[in-house]
N, C-alpha and C. Protein backbone atom coordinates (compact mmCIF):
# COMPACT_ATOMS: atom_id res chain seq x y z
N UNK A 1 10.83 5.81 -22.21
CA UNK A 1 9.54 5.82 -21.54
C UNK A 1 9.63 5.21 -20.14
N UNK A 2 10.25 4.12 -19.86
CA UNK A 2 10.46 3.17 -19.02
C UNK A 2 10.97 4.29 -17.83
N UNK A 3 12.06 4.64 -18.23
CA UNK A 3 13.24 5.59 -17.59
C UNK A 3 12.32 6.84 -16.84
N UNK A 4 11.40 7.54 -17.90
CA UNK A 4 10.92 8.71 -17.52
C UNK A 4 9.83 8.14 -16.43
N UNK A 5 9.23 7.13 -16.30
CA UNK A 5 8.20 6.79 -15.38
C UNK A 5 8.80 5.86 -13.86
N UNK A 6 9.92 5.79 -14.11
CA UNK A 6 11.20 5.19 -12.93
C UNK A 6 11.06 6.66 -11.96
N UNK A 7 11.48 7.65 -12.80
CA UNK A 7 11.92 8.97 -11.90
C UNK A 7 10.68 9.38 -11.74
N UNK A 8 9.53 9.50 -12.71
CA UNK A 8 8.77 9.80 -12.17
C UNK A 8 7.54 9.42 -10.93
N UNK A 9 8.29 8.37 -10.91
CA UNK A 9 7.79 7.41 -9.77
C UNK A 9 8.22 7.82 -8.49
N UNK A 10 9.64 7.47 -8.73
CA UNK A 10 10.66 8.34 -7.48
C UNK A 10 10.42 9.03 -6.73
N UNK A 11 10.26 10.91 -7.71
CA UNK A 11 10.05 11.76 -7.96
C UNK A 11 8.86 12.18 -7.05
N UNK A 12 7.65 11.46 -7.57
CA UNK A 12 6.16 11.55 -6.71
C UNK A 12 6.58 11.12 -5.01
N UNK A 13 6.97 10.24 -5.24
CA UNK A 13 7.30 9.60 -4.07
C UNK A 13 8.36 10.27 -2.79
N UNK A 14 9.66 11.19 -3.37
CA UNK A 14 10.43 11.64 -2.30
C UNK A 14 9.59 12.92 -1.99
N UNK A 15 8.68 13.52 -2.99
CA UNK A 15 8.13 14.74 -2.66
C UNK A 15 7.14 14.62 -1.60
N UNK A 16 6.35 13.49 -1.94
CA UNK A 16 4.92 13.40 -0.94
C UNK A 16 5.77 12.53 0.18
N UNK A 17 7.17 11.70 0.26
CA UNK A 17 6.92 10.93 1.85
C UNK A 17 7.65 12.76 2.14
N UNK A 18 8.51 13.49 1.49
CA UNK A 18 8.97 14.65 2.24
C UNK A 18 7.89 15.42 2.77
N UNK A 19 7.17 16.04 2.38
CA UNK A 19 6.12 16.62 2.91
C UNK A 19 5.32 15.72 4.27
N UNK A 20 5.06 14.30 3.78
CA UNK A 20 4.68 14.11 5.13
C UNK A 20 5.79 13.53 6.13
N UNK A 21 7.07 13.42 6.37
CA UNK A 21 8.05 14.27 7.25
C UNK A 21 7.98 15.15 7.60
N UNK A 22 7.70 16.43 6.63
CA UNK A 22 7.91 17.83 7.52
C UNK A 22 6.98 18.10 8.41
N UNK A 23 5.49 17.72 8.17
CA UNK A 23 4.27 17.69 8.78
C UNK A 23 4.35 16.85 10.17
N UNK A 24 5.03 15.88 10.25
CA UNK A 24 5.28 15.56 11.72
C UNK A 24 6.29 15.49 11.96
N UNK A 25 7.50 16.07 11.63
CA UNK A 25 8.21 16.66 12.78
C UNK A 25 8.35 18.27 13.18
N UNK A 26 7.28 18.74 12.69
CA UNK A 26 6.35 20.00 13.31
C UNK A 26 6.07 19.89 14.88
N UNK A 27 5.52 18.54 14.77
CA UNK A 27 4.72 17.77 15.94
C UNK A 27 5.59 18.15 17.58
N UNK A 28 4.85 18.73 18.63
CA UNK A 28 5.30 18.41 19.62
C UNK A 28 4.85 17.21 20.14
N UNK A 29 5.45 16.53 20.80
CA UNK A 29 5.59 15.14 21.53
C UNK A 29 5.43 15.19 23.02
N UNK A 30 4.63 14.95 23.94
CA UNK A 30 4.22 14.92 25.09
C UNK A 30 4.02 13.35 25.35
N UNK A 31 4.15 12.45 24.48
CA UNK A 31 4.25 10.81 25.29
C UNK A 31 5.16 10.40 24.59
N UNK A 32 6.07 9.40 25.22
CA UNK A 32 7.08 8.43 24.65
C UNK A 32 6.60 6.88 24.18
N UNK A 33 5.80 6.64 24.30
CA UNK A 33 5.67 5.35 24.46
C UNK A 33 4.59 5.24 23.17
N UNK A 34 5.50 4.18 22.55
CA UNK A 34 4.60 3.34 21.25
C UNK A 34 4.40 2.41 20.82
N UNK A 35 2.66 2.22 21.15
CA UNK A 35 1.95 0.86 21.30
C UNK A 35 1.58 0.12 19.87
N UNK A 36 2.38 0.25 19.13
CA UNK A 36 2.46 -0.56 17.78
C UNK A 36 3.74 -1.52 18.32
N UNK A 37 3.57 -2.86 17.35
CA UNK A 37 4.69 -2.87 16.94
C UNK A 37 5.75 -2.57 16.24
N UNK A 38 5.86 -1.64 15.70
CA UNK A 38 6.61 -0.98 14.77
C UNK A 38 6.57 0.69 14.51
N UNK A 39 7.15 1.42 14.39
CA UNK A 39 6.49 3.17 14.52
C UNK A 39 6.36 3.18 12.92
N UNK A 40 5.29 3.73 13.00
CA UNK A 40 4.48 4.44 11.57
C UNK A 40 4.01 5.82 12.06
N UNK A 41 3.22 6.43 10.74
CA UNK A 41 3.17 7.82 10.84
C UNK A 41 1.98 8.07 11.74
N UNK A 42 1.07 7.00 11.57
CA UNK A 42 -0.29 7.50 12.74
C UNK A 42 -0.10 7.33 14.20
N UNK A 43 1.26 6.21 14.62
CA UNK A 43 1.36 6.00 16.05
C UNK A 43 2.45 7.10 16.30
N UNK A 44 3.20 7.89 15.53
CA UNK A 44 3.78 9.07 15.84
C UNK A 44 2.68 10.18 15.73
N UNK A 45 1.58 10.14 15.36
CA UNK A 45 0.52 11.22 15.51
C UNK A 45 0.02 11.09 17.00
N UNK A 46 -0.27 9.70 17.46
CA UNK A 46 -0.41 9.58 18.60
C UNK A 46 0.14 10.26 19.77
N UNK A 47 1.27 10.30 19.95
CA UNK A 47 2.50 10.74 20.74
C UNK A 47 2.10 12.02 20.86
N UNK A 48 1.92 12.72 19.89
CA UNK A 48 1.71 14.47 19.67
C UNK A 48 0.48 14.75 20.75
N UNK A 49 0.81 15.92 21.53
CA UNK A 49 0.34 17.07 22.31
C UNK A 49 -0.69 18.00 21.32
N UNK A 50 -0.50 18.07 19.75
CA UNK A 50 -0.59 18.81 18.94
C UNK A 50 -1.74 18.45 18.29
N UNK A 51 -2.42 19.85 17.44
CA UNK A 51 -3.05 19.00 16.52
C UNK A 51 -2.99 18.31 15.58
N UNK A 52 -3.08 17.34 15.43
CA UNK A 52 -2.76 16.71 13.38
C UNK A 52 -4.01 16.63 13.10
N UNK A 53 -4.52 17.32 12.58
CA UNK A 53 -5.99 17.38 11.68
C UNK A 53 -5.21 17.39 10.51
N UNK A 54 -4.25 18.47 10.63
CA UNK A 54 -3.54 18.57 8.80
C UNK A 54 -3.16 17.38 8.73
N UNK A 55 -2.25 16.53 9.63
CA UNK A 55 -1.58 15.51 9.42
C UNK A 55 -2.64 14.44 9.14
N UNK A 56 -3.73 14.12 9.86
CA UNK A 56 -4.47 13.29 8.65
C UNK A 56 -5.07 13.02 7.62
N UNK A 57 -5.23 14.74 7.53
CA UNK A 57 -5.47 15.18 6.41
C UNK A 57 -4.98 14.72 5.04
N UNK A 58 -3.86 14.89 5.19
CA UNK A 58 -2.59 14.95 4.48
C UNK A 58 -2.54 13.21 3.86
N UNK A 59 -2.05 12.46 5.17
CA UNK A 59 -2.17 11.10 5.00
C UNK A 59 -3.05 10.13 4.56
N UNK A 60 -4.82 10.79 5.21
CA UNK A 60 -5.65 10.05 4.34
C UNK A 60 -5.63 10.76 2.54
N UNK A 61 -5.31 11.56 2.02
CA UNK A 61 -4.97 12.41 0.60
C UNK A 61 -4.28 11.33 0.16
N UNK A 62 -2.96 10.83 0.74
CA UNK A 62 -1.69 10.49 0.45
C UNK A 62 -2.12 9.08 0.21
N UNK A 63 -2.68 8.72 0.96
CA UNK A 63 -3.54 7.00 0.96
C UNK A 63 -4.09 7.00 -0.35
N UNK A 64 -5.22 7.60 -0.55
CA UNK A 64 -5.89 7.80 -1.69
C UNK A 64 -5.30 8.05 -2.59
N UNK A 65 -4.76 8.72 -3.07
CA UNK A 65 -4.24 9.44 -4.41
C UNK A 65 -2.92 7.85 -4.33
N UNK A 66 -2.40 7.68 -3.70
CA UNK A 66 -1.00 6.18 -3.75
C UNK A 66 -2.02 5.32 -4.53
N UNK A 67 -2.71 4.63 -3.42
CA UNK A 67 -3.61 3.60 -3.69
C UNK A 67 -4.61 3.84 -5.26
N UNK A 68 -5.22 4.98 -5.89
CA UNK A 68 -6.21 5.17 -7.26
C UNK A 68 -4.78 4.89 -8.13
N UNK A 69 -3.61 5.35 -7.55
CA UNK A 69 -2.75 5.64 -9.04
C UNK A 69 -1.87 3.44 -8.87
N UNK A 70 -2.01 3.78 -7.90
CA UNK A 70 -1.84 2.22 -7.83
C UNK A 70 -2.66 1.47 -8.71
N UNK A 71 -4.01 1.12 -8.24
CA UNK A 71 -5.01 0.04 -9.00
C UNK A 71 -5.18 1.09 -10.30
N UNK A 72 -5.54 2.27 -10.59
CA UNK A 72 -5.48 2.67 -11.88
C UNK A 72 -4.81 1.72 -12.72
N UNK A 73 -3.26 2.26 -12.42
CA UNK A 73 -1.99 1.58 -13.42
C UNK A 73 -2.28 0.13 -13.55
N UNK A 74 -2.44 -0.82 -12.37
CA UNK A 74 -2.96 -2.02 -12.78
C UNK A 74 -3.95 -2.53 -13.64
N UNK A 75 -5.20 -1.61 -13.25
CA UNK A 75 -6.19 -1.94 -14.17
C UNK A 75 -5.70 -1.76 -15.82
N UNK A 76 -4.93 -0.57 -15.92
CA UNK A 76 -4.52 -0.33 -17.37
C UNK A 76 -3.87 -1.09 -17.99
N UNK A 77 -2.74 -1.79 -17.02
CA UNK A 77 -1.86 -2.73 -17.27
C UNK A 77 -2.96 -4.30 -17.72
N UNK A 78 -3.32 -4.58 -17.07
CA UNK A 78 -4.09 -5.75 -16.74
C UNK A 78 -4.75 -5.30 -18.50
N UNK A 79 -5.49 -4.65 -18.99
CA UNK A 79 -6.80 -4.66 -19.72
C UNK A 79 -5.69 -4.76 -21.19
N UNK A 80 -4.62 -4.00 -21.01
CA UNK A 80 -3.82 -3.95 -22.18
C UNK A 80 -2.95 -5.67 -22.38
N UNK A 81 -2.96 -6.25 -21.79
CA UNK A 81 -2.82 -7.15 -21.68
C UNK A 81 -3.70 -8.34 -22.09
N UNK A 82 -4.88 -8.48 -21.20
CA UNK A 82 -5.79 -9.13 -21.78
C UNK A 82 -6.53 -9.02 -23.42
N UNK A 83 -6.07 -7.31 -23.99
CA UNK A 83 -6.48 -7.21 -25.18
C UNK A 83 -5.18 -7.83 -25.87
N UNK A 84 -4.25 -7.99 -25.70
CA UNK A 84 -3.18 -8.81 -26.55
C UNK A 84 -3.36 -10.00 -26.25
N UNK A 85 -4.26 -10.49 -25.62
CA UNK A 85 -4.75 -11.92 -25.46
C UNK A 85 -5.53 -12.47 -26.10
N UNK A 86 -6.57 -11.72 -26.35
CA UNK A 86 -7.61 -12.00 -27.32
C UNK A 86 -7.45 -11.97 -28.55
N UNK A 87 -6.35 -10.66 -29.09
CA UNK A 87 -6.02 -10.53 -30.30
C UNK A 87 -4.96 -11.84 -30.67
N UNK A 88 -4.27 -12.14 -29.64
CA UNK A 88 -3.38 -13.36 -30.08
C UNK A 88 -3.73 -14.63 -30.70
N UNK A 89 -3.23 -15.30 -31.41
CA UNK A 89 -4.02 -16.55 -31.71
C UNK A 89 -3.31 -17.69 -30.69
N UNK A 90 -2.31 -17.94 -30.29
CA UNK A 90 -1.13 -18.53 -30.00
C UNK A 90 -2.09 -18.86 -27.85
N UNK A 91 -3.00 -20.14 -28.18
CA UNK A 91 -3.24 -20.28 -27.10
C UNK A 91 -2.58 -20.96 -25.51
N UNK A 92 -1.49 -21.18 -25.81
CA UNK A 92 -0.20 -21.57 -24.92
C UNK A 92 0.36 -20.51 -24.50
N UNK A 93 0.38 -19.31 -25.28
CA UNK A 93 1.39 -18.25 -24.52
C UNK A 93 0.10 -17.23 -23.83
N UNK A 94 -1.68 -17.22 -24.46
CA UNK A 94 -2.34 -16.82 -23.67
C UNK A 94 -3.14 -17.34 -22.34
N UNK A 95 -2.69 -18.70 -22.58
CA UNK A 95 -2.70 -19.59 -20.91
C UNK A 95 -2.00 -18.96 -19.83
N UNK A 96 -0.56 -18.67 -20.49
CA UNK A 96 0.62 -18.80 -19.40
C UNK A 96 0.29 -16.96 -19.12
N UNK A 97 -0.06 -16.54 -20.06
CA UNK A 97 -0.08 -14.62 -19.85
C UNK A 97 -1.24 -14.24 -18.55
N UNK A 98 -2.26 -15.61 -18.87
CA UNK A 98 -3.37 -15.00 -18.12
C UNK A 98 -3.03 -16.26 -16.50
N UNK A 99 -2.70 -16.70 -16.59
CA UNK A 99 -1.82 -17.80 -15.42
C UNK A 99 -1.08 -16.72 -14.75
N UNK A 100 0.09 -16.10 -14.99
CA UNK A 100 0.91 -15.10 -14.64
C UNK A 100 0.08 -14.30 -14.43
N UNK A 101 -0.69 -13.10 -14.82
CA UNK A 101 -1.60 -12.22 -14.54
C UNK A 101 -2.60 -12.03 -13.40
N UNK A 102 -3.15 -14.08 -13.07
CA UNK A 102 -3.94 -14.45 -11.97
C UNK A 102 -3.59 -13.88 -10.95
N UNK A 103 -2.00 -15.07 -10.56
CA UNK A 103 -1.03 -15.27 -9.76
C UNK A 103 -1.01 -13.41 -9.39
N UNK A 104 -0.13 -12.50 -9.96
CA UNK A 104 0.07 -11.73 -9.82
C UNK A 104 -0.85 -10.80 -9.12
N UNK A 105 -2.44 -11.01 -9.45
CA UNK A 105 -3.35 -9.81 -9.00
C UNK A 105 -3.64 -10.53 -7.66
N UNK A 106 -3.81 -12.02 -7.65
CA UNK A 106 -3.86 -12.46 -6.52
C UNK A 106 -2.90 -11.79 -5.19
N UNK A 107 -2.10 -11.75 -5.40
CA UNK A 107 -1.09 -11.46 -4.83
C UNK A 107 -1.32 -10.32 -4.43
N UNK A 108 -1.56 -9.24 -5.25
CA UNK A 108 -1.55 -7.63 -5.01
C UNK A 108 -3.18 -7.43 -4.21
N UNK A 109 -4.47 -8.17 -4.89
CA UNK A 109 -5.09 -7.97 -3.55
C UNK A 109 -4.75 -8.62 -2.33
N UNK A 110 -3.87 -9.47 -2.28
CA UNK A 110 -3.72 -9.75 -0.79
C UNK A 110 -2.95 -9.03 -0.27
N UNK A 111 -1.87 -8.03 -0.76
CA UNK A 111 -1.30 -6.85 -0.37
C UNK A 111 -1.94 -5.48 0.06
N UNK A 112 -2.97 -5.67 -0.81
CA UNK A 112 -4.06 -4.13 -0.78
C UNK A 112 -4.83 -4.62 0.44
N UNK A 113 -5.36 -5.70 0.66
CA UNK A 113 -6.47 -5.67 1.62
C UNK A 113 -5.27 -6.02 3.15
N UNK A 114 -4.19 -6.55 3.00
CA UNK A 114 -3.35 -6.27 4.10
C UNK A 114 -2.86 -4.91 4.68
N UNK A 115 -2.53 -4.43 3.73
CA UNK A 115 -2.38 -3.27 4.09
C UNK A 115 -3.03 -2.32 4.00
N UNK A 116 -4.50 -2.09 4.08
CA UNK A 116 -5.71 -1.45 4.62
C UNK A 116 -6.03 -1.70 5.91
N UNK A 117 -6.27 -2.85 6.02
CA UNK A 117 -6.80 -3.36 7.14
C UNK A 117 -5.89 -2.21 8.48
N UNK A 118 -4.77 -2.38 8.71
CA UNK A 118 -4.05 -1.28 9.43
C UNK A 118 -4.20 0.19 9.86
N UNK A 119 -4.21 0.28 8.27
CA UNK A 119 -4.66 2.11 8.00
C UNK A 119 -6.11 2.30 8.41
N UNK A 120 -6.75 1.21 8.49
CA UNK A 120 -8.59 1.38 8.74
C UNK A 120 -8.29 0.97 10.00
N UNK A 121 -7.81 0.78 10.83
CA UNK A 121 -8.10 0.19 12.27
C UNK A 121 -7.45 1.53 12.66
N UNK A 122 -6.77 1.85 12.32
CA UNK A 122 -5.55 2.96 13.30
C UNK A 122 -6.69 4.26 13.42
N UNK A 123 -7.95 4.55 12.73
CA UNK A 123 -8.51 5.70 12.98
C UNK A 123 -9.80 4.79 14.28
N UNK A 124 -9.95 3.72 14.65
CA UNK A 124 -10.69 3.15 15.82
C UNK A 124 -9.67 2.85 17.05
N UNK A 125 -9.52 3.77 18.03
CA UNK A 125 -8.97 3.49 18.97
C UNK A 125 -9.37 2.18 19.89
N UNK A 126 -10.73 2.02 19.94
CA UNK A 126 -11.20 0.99 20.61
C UNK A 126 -10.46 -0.35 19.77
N UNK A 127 -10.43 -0.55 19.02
CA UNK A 127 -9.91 -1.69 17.97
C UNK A 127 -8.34 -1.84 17.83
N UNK A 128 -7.66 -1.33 18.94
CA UNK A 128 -6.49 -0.98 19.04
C UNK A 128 -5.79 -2.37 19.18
N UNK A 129 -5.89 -3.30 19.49
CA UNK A 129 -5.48 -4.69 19.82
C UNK A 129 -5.80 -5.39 18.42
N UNK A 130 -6.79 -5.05 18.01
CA UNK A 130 -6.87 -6.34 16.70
C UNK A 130 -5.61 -5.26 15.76
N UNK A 131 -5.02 -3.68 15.77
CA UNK A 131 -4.10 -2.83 15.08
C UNK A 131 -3.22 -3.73 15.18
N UNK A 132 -2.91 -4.10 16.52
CA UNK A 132 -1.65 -4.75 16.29
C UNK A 132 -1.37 -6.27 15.68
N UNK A 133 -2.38 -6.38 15.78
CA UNK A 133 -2.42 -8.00 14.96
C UNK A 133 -2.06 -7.88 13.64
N UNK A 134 -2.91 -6.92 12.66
CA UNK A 134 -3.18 -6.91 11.46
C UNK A 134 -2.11 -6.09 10.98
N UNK A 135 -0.91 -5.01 12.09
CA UNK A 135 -0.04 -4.72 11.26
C UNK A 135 1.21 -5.57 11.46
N UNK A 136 0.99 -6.84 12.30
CA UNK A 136 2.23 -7.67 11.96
C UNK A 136 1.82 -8.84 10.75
N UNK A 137 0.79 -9.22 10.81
CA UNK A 137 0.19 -10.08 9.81
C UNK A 137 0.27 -9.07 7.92
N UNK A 138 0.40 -8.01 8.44
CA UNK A 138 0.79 -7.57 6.92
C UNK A 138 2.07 -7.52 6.42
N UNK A 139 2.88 -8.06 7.34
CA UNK A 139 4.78 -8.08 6.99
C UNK A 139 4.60 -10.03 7.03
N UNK A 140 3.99 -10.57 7.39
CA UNK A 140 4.00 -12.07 7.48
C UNK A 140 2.69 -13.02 7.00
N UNK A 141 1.70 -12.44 6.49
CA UNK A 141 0.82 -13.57 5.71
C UNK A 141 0.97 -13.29 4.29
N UNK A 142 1.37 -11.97 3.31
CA UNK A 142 1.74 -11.80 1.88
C UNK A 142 2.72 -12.47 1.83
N UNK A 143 3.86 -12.64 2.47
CA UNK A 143 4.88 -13.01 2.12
C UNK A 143 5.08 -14.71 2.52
N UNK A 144 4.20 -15.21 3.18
CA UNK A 144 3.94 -16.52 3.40
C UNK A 144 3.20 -16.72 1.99
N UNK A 145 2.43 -16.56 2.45
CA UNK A 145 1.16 -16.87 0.82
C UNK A 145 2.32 -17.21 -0.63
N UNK A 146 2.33 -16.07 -0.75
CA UNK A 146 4.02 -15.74 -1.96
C UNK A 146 3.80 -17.13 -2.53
N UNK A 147 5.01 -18.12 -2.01
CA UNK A 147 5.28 -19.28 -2.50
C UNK A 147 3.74 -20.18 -2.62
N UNK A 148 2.73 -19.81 -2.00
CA UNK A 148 1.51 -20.77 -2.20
C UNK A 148 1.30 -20.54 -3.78
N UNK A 149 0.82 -19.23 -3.81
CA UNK A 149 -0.12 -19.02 -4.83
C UNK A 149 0.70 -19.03 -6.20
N UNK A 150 2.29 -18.78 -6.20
CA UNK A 150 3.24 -19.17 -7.27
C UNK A 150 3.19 -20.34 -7.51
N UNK A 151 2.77 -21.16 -6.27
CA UNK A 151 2.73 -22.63 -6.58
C UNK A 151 2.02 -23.32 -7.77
N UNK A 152 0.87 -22.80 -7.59
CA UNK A 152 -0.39 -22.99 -8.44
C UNK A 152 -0.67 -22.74 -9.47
């Protein structure tokens, strides 16, 4: 089971980042210059002469459908869990299950709302300066935090 949801993870994954590869390097390019710190797929949309309607198309799809199958699986994970909590009698190992569980979701919304914040600024051009804030602060405040909230 484990195995079949590894590849099928994979699987989802080399198909949809391939497709959105092929979709921009379709792209003609008429500017060089990129005002991120880092190149992603919307500041290479930028660059383009072309249209990307498909291309955001595509990407906001790709956002959505990542992100539902994301918190889906968590939520499923999470609830199947908490029902072996309740059913358990053994209140030391359902301390530490739901301790671990905290920690953990803690963590993942501070990943989810980091890495939104980016994807939601990059469609406001005017807001282009706080873009760059919030997509270096999403490679450096999750991973600061990390050791806080393990702490606890």
């Amino acid at each position: 089971m484990v195995i079949k949801l590894t590849v099928s993870a994979w699987g989802v994954a080399f198909v949809l980042v391939g497709i959105l590869l092929g979709l921009t390097i379709r792209l003609n390019r008429c500017r060089t210059l990129i005002m991120n710190p880092y190149c992603d797929n919307p500041s290479l949309f930028k660059l383009s002469c072309d249209n990307v309607f498909i291309n955001n198309i595509y990407g906001l799809t790709f956002t959505v459908v990542l992100l539902s199958s994301s918190i889906g699986s968590i939520i499923l994970t999470y609830f199947k869990i908490a029902a072996s909590c309740l059913t358990s009698k053994s209140k030391s190992l359902n301390s530490k299950a739901l301790k671990t569980c905290s920690t953990h979701l803690c963590l993942y919304l501070l990943m989810l709302l980091s890495g939104m914040i980016p994807i939601i600024l990059h469609r406001f051009p005017q807001l282009e300066e706080y873009g760059k804030i919030s997509a270096i602060l999403f490679h450096v405040v999750p991973g600061s935090l990390n050791p806080i909230i393990y702490g606890l």
